[in-house]
N, C-alpha and C. Protein backbone atom coordinates (compact mmCIF):
# COMPACT_ATOMS: atom_id res chain seq x y z
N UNK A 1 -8.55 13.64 -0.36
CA UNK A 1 -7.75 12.99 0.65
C UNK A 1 -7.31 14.05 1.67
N UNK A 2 -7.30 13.71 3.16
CA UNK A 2 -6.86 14.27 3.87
C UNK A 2 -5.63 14.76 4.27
N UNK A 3 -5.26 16.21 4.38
CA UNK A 3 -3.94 16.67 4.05
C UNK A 3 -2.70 15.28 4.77
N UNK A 4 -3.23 14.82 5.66
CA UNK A 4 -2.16 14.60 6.76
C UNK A 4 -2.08 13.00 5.92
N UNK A 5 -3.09 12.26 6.18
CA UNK A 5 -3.04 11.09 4.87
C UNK A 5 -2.56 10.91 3.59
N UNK A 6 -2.39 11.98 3.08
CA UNK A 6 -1.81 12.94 1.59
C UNK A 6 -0.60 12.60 1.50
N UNK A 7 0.06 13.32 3.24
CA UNK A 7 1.91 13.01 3.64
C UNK A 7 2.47 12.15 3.81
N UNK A 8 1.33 11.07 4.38
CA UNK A 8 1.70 10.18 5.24
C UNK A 8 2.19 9.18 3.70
N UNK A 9 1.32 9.40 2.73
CA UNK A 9 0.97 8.20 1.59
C UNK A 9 2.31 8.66 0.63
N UNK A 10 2.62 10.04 0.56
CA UNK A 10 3.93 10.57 -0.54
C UNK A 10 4.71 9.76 0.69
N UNK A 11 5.06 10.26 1.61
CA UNK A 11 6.24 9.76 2.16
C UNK A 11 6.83 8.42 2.15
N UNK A 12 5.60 7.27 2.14
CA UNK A 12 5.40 6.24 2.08
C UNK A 12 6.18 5.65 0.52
N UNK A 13 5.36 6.50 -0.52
CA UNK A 13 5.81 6.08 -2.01
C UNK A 13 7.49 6.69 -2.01
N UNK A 14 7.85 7.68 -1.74
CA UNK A 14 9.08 7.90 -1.72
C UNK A 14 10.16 7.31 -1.40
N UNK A 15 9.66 6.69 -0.16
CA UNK A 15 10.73 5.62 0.53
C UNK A 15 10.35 4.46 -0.97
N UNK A 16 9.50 3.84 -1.07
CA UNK A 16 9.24 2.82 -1.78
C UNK A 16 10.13 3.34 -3.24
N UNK A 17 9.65 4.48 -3.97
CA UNK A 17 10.61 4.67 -5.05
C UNK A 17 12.57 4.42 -4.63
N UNK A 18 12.68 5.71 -3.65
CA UNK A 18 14.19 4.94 -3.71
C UNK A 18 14.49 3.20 -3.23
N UNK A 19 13.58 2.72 -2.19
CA UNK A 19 14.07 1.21 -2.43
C UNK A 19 14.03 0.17 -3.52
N UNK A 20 13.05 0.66 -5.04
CA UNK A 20 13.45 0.07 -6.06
C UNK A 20 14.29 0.70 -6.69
N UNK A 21 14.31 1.93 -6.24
CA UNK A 21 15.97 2.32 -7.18
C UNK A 21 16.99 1.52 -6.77
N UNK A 22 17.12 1.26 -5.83
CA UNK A 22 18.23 0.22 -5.04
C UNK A 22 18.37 -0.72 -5.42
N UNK A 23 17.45 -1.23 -5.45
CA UNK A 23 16.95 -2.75 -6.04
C UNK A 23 17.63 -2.72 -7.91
N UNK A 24 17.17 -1.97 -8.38
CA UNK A 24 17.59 -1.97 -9.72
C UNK A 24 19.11 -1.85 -10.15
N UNK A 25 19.74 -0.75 -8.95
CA UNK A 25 21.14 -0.36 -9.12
C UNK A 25 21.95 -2.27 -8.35
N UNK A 26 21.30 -2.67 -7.85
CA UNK A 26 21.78 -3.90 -6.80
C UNK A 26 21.50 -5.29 -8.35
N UNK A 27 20.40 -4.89 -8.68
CA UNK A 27 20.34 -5.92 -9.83
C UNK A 27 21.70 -5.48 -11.16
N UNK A 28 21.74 -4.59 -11.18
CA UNK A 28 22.89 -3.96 -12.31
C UNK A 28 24.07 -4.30 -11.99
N UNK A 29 24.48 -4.15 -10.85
CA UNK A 29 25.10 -4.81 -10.17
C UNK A 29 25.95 -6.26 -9.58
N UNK A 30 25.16 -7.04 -10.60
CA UNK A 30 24.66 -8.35 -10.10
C UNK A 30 25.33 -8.67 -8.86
N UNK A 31 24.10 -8.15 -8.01
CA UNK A 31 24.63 -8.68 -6.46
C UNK A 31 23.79 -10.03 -6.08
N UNK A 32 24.27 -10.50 -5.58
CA UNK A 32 23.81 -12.08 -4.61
C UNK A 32 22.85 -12.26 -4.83
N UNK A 33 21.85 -13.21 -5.31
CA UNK A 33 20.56 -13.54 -5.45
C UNK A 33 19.56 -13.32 -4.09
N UNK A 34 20.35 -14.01 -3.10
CA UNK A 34 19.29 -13.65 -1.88
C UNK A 34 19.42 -12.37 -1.23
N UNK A 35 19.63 -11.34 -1.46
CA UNK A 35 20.08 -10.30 -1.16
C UNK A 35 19.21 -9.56 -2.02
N UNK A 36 19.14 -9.87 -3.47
CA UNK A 36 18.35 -8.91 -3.82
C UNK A 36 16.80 -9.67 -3.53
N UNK A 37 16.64 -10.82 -2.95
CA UNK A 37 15.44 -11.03 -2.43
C UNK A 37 15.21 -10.31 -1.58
N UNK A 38 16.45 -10.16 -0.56
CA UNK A 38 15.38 -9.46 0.97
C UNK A 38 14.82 -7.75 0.31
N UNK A 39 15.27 -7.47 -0.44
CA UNK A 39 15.65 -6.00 -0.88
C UNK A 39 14.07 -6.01 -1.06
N UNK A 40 13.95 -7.25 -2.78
CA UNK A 40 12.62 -7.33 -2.88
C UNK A 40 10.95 -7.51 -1.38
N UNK A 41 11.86 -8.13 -0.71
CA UNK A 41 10.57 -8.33 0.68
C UNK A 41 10.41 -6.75 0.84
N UNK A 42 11.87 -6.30 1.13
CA UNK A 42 11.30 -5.31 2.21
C UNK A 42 10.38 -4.30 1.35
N UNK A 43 10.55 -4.14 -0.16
CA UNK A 43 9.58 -3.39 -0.38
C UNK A 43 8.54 -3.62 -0.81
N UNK A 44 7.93 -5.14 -0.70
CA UNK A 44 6.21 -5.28 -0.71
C UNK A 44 6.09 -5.20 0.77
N UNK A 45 7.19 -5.09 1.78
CA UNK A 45 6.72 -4.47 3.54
C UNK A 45 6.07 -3.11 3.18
N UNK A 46 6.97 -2.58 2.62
CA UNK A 46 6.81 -1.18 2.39
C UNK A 46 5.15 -0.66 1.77
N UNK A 47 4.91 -1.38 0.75
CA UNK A 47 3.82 -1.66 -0.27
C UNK A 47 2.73 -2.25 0.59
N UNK A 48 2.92 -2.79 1.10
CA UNK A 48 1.61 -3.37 2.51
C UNK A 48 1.42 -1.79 3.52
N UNK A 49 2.66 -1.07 4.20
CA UNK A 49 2.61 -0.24 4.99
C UNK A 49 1.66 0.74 4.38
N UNK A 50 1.78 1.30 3.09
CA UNK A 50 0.99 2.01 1.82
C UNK A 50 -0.32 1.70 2.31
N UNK A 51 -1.01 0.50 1.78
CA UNK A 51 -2.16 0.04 1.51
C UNK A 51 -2.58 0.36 2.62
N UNK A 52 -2.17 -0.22 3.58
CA UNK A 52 -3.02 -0.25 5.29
C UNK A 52 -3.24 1.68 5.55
N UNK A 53 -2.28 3.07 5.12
CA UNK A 53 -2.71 4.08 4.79
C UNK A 53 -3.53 4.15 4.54
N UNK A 54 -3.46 4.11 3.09
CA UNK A 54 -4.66 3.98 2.30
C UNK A 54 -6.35 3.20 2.67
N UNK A 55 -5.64 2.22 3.35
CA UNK A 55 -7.45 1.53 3.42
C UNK A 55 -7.72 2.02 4.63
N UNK A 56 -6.65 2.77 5.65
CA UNK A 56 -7.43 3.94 6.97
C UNK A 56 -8.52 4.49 6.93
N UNK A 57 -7.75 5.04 5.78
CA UNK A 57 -8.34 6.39 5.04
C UNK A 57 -9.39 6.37 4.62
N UNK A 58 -9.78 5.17 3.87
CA UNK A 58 -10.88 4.83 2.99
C UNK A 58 -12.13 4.53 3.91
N UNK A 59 -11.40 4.19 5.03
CA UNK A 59 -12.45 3.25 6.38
C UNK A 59 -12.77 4.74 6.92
N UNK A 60 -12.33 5.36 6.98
CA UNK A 60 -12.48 6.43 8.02
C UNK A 60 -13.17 7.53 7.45
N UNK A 61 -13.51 7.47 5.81
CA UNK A 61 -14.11 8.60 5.14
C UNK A 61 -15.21 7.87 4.60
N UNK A 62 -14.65 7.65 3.28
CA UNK A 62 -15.68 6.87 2.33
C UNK A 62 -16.64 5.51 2.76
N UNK A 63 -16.19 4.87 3.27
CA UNK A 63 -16.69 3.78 4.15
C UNK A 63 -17.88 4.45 4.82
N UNK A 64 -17.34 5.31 5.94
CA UNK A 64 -18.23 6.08 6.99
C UNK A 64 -19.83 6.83 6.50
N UNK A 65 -19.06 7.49 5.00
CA UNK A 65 -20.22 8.24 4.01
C UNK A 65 -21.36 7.24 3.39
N UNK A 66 -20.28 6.15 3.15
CA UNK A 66 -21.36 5.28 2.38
C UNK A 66 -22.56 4.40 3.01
N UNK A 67 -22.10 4.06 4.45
CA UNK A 67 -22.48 3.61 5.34
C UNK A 67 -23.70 4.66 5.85
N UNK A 68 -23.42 5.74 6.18
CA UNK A 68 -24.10 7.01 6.41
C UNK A 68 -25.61 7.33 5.10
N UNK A 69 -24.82 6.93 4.08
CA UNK A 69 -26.00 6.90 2.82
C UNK A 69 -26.59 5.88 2.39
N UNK A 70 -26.71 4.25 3.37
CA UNK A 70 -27.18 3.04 3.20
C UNK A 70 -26.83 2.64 2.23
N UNK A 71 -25.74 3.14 1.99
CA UNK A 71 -24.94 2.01 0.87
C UNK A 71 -23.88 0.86 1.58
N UNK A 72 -24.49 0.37 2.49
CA UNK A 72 -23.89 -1.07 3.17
C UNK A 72 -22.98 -2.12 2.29
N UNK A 73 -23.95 -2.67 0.99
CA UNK A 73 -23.43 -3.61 0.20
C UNK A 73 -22.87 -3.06 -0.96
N UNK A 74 -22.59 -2.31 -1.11
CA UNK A 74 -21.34 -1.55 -1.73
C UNK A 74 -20.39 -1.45 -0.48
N UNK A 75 -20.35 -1.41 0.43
CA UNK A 75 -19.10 -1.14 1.63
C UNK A 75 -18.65 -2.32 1.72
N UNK A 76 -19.76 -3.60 1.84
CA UNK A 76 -18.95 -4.90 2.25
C UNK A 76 -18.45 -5.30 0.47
N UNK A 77 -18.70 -4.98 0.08
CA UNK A 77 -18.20 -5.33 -1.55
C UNK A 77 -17.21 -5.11 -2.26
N UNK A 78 -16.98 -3.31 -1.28
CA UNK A 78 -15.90 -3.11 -1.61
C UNK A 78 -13.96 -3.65 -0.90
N UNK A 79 -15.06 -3.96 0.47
CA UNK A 79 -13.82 -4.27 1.73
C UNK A 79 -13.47 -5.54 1.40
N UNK A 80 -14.53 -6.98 0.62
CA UNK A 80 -14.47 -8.06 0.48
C UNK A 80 -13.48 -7.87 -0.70
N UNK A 81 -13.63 -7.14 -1.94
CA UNK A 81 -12.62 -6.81 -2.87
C UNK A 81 -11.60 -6.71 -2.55
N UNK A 82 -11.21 -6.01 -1.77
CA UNK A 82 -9.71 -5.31 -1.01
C UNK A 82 -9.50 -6.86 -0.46
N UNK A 83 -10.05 -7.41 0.54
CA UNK A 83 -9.53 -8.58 1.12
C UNK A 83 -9.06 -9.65 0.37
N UNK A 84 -9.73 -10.33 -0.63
CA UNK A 84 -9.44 -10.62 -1.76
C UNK A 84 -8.10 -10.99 -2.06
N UNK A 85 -8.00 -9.36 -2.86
CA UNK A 85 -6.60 -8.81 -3.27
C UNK A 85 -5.35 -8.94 -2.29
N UNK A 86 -5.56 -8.40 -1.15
CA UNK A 86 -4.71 -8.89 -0.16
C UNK A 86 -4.06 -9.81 -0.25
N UNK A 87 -5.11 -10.84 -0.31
CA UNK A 87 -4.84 -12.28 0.50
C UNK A 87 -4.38 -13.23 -0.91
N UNK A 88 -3.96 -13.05 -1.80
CA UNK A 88 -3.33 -13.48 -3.06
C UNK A 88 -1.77 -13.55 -2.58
């Protein structure tokens, strides 16, 4: 992985770790039900922001290589996988 993609992806999980720490101390807590919903949204926002990193990255290297080595249907196989998953 590329150094700068590397930062971008810790920084990413970091924020995401302390907002379930929050979440957990807010559940211990027993704070407001919809409250600890938004808590919960914002960090599958967070968890989406991750992925879209991550699948940059993937588009911009591995994708490019595989594509480069006529491995096409492994590329759409793998992007159709990812989409997939997404879209659940």
């Amino acid at each position: 992985m590329q150094h700068e993609t590397h930062e971008r992806a810790l920084h990413r999980l970091k924020i995401i770790e302390g907002q379930v720490r929050g979440l957990m101390k807010a559940v211990e807590a027993d704070t407001y039900c919809p409250d600890l919903i938004t808590q919960s949204v914002s960090i599958q926002e967070s968890l989406k922001s991750f992925n879209a990193v991550m699948l940059e990255h993937h588009v911009r290297t591995h994708v490019r290589e595989q594509i480069e080595a006529g491995q096409l249907d492994q590329v759409v196989s793998e992007l159709i996988k990812i989409y997939k998953l997404n879209s659940k």
